[in-house]
C-alpha atoms as a PDB file:
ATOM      1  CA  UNK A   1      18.077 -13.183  -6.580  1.00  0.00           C
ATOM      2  CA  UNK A   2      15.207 -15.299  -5.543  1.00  0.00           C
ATOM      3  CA  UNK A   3      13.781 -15.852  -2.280  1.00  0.00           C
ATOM      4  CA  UNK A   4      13.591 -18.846  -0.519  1.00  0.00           C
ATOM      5  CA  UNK A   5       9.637 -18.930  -1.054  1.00  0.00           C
ATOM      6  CA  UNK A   6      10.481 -18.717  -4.640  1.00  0.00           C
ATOM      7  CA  UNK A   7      13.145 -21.017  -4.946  1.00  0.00           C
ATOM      8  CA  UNK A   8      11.105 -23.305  -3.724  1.00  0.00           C
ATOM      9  CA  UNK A   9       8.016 -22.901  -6.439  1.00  0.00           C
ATOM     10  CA  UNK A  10      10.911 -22.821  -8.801  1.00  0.00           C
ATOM     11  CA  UNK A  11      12.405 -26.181  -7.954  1.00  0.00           C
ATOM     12  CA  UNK A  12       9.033 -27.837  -7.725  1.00  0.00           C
ATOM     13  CA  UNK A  13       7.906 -26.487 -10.855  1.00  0.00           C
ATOM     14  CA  UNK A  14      10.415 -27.241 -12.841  1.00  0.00           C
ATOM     15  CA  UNK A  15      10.317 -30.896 -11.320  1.00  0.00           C
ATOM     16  CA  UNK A  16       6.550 -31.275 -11.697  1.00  0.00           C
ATOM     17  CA  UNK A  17       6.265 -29.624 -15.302  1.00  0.00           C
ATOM     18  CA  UNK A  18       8.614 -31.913 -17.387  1.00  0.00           C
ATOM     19  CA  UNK A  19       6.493 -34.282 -18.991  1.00  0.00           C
ATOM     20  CA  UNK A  20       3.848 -31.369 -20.613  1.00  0.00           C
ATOM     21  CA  UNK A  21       4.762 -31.625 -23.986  1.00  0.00           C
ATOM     22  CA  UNK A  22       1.224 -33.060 -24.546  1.00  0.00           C
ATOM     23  CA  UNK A  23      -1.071 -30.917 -23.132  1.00  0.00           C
ATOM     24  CA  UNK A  24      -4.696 -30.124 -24.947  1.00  0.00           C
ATOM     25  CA  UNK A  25      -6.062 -26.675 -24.700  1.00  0.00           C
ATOM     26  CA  UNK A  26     -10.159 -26.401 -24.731  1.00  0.00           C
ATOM     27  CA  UNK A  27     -11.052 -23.676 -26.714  1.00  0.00           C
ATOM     28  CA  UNK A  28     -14.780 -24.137 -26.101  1.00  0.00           C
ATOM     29  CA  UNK A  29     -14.875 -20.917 -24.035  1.00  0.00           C
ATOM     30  CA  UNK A  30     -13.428 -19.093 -27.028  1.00  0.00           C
ATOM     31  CA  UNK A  31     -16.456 -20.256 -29.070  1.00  0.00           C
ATOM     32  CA  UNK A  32     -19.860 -18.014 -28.842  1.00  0.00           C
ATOM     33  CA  UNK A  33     -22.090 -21.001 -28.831  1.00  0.00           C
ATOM     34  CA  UNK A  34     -22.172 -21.582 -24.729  1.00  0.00           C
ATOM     35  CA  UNK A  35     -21.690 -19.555 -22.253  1.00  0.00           C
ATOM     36  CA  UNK A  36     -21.213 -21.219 -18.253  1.00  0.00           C
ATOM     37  CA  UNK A  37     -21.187 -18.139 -16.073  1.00  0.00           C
ATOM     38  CA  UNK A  38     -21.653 -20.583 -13.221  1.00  0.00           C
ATOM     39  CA  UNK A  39     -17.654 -22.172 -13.666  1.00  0.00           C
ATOM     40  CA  UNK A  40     -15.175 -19.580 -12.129  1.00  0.00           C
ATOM     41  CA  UNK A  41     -12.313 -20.239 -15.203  1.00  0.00           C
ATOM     42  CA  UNK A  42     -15.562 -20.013 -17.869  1.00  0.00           C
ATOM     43  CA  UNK A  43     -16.956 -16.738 -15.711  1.00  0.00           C
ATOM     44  CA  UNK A  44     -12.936 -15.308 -16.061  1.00  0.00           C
ATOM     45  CA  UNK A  45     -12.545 -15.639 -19.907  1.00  0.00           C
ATOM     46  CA  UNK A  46     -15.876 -14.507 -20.317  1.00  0.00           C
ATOM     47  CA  UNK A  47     -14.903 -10.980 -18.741  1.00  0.00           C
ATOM     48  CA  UNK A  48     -11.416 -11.286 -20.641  1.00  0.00           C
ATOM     49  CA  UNK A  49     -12.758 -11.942 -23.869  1.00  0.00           C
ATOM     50  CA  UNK A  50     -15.546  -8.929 -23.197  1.00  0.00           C
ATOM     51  CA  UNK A  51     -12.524  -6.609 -22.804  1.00  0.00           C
ATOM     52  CA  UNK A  52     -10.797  -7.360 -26.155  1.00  0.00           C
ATOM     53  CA  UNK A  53     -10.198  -4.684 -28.639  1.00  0.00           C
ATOM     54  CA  UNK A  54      -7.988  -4.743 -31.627  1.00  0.00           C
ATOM     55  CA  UNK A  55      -4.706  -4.394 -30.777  1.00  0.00           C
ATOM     56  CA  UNK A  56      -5.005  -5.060 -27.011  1.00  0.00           C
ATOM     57  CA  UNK A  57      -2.492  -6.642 -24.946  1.00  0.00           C
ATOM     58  CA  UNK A  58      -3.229  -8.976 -22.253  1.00  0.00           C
ATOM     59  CA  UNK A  59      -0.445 -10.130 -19.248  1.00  0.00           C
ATOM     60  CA  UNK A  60      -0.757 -13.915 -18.240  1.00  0.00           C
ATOM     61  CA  UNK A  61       0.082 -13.193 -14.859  1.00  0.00           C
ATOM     62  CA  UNK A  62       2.288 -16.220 -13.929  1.00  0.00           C
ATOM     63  CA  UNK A  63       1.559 -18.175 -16.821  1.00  0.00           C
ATOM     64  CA  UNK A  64       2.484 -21.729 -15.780  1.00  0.00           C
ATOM     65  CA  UNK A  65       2.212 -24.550 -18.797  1.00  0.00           C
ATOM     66  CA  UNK A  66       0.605 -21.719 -21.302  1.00  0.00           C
ATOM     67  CA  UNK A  67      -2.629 -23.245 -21.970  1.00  0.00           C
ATOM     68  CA  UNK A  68      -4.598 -20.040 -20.449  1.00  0.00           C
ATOM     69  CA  UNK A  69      -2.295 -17.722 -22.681  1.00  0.00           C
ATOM     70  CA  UNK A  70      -3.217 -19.914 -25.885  1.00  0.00           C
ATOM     71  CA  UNK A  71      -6.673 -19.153 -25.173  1.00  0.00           C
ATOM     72  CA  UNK A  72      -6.045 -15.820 -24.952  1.00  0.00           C
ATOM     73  CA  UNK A  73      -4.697 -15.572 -27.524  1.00  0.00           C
ATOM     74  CA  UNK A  74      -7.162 -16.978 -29.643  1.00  0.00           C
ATOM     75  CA  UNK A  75      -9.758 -14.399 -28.339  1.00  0.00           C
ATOM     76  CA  UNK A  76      -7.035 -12.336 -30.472  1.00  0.00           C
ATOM     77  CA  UNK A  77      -4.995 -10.529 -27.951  1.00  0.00           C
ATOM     78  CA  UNK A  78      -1.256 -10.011 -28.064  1.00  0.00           C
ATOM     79  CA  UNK A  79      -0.132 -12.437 -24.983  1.00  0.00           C
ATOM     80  CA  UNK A  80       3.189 -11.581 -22.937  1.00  0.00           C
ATOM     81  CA  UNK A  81       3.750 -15.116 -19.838  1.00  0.00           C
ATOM     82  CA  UNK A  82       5.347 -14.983 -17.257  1.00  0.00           C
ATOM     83  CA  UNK A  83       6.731 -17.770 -15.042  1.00  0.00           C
ATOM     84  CA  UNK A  84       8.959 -18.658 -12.578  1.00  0.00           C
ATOM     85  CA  UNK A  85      10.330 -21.946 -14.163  1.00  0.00           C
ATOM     86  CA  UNK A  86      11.602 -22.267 -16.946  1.00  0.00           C
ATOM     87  CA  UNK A  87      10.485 -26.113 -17.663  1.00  0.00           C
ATOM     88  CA  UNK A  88       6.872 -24.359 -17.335  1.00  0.00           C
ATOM     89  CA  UNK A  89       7.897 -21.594 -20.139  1.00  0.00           C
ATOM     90  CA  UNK A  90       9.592 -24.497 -22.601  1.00  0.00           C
ATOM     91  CA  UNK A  91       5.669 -26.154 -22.221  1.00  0.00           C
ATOM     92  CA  UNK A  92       3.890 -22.567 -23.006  1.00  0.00           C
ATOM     93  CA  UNK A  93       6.310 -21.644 -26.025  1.00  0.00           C
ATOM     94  CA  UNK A  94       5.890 -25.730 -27.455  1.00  0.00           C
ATOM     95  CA  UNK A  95       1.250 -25.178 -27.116  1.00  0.00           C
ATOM     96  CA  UNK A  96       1.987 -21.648 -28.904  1.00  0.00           C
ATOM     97  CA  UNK A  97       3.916 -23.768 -31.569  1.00  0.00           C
ATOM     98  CA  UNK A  98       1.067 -26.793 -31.480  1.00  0.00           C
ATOM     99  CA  UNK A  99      -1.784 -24.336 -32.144  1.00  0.00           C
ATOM    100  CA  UNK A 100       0.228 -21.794 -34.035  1.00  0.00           C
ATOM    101  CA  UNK A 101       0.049 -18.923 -32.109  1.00  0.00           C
ATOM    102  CA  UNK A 102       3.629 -18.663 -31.853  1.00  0.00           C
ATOM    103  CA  UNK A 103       3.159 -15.194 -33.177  1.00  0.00           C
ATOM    104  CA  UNK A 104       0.924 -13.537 -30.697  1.00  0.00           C
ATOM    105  CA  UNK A 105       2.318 -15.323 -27.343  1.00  0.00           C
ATOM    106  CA  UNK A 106       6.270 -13.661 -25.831  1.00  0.00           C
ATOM    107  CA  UNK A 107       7.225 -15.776 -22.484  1.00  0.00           C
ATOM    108  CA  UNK A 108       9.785 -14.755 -20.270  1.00  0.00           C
ATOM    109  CA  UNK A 109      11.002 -15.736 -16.705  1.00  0.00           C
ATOM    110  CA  UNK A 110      10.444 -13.468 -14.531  1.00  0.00           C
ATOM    111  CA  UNK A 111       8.640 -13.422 -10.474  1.00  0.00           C
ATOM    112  CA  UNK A 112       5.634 -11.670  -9.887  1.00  0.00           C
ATOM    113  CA  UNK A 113       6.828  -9.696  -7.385  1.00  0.00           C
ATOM    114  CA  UNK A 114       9.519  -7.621  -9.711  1.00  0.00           C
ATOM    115  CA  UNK A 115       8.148  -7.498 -12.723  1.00  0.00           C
ATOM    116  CA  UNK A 116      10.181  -6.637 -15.888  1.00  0.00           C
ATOM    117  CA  UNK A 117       7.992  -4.290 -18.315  1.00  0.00           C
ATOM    118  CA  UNK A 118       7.783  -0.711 -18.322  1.00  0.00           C
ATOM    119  CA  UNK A 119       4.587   1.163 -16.521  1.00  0.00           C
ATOM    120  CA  UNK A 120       1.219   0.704 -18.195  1.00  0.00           C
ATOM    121  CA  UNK A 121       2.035  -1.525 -20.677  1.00  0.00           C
ATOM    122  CA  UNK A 122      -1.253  -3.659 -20.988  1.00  0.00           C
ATOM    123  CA  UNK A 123      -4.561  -3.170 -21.376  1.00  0.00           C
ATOM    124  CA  UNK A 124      -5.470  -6.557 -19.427  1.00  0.00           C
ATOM    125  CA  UNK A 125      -3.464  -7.873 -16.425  1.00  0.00           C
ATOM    126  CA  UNK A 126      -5.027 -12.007 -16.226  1.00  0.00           C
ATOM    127  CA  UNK A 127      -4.061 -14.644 -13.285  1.00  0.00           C
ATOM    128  CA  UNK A 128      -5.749 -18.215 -12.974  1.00  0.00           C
ATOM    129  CA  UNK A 129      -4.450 -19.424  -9.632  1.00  0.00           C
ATOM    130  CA  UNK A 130      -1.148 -17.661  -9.087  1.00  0.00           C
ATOM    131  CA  UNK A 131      -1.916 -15.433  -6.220  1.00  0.00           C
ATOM    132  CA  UNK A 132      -2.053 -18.081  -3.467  1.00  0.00           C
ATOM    133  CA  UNK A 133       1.379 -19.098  -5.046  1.00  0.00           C
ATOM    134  CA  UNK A 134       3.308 -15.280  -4.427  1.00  0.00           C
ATOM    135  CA  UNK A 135       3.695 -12.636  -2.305  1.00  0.00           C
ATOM    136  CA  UNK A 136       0.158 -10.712  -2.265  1.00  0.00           C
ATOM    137  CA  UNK A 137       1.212  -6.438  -1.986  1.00  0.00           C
ATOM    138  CA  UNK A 138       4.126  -6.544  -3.823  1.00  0.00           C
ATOM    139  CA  UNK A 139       2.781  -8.882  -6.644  1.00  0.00           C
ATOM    140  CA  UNK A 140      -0.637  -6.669  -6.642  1.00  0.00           C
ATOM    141  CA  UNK A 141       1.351  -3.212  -6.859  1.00  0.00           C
ATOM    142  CA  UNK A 142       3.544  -4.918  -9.668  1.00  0.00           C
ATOM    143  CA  UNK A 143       0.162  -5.723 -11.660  1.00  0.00           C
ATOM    144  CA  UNK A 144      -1.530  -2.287 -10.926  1.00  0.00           C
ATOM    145  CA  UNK A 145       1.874  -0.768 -12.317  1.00  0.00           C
ATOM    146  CA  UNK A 146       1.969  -2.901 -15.371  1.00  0.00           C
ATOM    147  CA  UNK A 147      -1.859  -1.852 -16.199  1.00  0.00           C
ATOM    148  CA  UNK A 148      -2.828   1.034 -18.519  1.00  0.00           C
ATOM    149  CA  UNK A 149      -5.208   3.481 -16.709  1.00  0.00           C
ATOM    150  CA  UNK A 150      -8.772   2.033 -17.127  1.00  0.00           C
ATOM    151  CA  UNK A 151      -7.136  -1.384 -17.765  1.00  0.00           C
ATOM    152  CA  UNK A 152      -8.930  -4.757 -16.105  1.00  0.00           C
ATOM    153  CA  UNK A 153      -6.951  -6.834 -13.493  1.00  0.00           C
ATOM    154  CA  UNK A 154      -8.656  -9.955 -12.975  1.00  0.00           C
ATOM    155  CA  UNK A 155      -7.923 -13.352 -10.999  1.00  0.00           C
ATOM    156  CA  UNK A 156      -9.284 -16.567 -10.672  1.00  0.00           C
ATOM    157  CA  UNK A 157      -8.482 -17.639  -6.844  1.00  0.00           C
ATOM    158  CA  UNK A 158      -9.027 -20.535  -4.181  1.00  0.00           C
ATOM    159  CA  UNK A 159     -10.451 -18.818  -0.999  1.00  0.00           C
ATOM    160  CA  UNK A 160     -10.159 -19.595   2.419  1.00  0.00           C
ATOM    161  CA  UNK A 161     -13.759 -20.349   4.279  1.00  0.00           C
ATOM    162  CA  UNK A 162     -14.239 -20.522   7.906  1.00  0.00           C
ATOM    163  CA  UNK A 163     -16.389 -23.069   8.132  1.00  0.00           C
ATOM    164  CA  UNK A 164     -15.252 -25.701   5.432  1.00  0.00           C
ATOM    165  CA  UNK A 165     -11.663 -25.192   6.036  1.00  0.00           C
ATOM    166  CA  UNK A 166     -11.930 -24.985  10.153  1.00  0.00           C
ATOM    167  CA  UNK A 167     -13.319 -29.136   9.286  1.00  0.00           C
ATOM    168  CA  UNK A 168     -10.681 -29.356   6.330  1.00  0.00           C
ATOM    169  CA  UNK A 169      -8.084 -28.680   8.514  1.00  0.00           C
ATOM    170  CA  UNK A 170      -9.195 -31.360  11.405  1.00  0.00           C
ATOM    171  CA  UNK A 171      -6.675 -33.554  12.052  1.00  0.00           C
ATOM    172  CA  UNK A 172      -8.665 -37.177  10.819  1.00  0.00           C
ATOM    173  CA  UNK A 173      -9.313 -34.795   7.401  1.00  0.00           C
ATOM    174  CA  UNK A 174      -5.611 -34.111   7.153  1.00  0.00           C
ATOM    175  CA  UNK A 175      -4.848 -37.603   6.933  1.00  0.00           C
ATOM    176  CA  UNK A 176      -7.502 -38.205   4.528  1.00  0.00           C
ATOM    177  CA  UNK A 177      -6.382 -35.147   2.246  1.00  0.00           C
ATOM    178  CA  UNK A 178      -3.258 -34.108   3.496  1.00  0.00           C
ATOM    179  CA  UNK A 179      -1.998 -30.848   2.159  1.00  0.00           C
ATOM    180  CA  UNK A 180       1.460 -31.790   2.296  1.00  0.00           C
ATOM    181  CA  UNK A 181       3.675 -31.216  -0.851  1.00  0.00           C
ATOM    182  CA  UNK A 182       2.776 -33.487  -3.660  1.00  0.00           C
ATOM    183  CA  UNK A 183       3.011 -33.929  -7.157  1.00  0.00           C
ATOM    184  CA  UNK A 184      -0.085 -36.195  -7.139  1.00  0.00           C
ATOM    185  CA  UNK A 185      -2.201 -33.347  -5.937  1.00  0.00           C
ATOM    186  CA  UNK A 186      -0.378 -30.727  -7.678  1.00  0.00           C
ATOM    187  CA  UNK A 187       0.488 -28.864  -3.872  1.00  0.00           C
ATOM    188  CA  UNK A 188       3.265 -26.663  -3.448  1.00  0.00           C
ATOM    189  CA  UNK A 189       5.423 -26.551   0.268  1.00  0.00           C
ATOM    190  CA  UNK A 190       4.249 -22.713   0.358  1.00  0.00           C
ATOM    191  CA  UNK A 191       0.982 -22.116  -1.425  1.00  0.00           C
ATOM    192  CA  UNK A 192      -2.090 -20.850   0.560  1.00  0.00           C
ATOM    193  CA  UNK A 193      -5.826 -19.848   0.141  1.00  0.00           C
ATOM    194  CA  UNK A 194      -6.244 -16.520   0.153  1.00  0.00           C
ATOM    195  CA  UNK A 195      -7.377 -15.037   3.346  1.00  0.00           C
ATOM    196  CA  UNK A 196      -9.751 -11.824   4.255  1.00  0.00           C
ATOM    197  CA  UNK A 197      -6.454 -10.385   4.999  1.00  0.00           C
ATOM    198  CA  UNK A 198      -5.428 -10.937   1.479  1.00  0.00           C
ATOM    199  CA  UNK A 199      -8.699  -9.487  -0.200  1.00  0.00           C
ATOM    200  CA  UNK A 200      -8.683  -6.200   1.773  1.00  0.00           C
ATOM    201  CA  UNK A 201      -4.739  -6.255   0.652  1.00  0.00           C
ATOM    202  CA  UNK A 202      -6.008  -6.427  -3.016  1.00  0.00           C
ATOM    203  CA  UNK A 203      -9.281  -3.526  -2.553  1.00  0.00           C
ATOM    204  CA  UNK A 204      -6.250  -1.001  -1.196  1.00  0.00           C
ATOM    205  CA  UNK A 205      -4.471  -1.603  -4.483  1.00  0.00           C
ATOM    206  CA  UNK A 206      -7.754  -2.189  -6.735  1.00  0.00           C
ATOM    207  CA  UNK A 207     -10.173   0.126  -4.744  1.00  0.00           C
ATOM    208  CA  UNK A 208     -12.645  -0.921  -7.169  1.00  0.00           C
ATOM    209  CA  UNK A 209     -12.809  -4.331  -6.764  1.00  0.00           C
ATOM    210  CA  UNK A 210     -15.707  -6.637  -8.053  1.00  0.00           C
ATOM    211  CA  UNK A 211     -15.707 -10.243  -6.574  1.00  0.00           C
ATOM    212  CA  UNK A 212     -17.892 -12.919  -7.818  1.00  0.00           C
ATOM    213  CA  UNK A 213     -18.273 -16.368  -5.418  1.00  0.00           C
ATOM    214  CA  UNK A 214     -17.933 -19.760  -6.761  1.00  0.00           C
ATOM    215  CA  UNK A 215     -17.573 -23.421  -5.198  1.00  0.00           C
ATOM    216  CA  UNK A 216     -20.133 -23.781  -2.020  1.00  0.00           C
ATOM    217  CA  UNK A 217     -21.866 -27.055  -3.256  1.00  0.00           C
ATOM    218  CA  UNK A 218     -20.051 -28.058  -5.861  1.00  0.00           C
ATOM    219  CA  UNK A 219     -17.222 -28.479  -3.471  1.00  0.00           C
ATOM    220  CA  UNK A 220     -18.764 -32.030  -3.182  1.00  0.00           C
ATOM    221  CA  UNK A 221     -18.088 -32.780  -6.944  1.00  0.00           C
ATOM    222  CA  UNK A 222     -15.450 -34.864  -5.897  1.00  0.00           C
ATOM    223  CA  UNK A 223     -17.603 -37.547  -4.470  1.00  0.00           C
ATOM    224  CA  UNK A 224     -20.456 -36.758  -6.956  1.00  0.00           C
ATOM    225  CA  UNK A 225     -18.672 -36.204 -10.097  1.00  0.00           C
ATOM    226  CA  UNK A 226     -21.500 -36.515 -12.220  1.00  0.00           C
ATOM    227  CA  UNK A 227     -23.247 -34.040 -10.225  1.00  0.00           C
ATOM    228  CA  UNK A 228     -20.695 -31.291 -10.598  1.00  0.00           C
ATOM    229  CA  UNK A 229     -22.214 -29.011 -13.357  1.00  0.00           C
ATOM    230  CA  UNK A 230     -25.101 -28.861 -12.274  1.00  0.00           C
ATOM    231  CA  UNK A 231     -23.959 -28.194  -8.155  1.00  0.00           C
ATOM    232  CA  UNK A 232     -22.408 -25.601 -10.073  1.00  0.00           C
ATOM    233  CA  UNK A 233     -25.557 -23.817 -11.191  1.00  0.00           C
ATOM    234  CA  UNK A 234     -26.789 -24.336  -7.860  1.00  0.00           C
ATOM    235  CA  UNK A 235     -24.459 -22.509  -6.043  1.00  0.00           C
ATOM    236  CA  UNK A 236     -24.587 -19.607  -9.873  1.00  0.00           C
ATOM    237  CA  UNK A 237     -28.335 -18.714  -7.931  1.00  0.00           C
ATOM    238  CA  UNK A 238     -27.761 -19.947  -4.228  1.00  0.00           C
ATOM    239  CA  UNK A 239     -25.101 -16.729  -4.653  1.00  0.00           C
ATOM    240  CA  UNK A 240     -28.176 -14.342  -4.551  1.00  0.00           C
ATOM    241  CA  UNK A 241     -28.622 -15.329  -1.337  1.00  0.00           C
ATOM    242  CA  UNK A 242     -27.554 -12.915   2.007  1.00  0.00           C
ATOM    243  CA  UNK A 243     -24.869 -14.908   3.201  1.00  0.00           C
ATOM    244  CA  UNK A 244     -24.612 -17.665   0.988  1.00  0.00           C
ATOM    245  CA  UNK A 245     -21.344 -16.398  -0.995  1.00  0.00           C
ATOM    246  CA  UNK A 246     -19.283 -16.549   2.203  1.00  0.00           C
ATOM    247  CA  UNK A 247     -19.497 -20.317   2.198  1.00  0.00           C
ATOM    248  CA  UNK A 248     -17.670 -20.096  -1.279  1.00  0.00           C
ATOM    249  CA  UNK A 249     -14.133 -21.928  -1.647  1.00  0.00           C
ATOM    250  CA  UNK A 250     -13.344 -19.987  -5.329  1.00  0.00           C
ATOM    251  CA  UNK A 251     -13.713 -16.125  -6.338  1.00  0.00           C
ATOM    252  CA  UNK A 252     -13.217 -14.147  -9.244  1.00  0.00           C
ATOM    253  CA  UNK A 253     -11.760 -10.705  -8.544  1.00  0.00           C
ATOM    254  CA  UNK A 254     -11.720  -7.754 -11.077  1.00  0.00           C
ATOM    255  CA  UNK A 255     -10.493  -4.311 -10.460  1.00  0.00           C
ATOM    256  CA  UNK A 256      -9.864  -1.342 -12.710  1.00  0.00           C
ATOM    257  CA  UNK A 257      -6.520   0.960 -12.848  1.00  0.00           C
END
């Protein structure tokens, strides 16, 4: 039975996701010819495709529309999705048909928090924005279970700052960019940033946790659009700096079983 968090991300999802059927999956990551360690979802499939072997199987960890699992795919891995809506699964299964891939992607709907596969059944656990969207311990114990020893967990996350979200959160920025629900902004009633709390929830199930900062300047890219790659590459060296990754609004975070 789901919880009322859940039911919740259900019902929106399955609300928000019904016109998918013509998504377009970039595959330019995929591709050895660039490389932008700078962009948190480039810097993710980077390490994922570094970790492929023949034969490997790789968890989309809450899976959504399927367009991250297609990818993954392509790098050659044998992709099992998860989701909590359905209407997001019928999306994944119809992009594994479009690029056929059919063959190496298996959805099923499931919550992250009670996983359905036996213990250490993949050799890569992968999440692009889920964990702000479930339960953190439970979901994080569910992944470490799921993971064969020396397997890679690794998530792409929105992280709470103190000092942009303290004036994010002011009330005259609120009404500006509410944070309501909305379709429009794709916003769920119960998603959050993950907190400090959160991380240090994370290092006690992935002691060895790696964490790489993203998103300090190029947090402006939505005013300066054509400045956004290369704020991006600004903040890639700015994040040699003492104290300049805890300004950062995205991390990557990759642990080992």
């Amino acid at each position: 039975m789901l919880t009322a968090r859940q039911q919740r991300e259900q019902e929106y999802y399955d609300a928000f996701s019904r016109d998918k059927s013509r998504i377009e999956v970039n595959f330019d990551p995929v591709n050895d010819r660039e490389q932008r360690p700078w962009n948190p979802y480039w810097y993710q499939f980077g390490c994922v495709k570094d970790a492929y072997k023949p034969g490997a199987r790789l968890l989309d960890f809450g899976c959504g529309w399927g367009e991250n699992s297609v990818v993954f795919a392509k790098m050659g891995y044998d992709v099992e999705g998860f989701d909590i809506s359905e209407v997001n699964l019928q999306a994944a299964r119809a992009l594994g048909e479009k690029y056929g891939l059919a063959d190496r992607l298996h959805f099923s709907s499931q919550t992250a928090e009670d996983l359905d596969f036996r213990d250490q059944s993949f050799d890569v656990v992968a999440g692009v924005d889920i964990l702000h969207h479930v339960e953190i311990g439970p979901a994080l114990a569910e992944c470490r279970r799921v993971l064969k020893p020396g397997g890679l967990a690794i998530f792409k996350e929105p992280v709470e700052n103190a000092v942009f979200d303290r004036v994010r959160n002011l009330g005259l920025m609120q009404r500006v960019f509410p944070k309501s629900p909305s379709f429009d902004r794709h916003i769920t009633a119960d998603e959050k940033k993950l907190t400090a709390r959160d991380v240090r929830i994370i290092k006690r199930v992935f002691p060895r946790l790696e964490i790489r900062s993203f998103r300090i300047l190029s947090r402006l890219d939505r005013f300066m659009p054509v400045a956004g790659g290369i704020l991006e590459k600004l903040d890639y060296l700015g994040c040699l700096l003492p104290g300049f990754a805890s300004l950062c609004g995205s991390i990557v975070l990759a642990g080992r079983r």
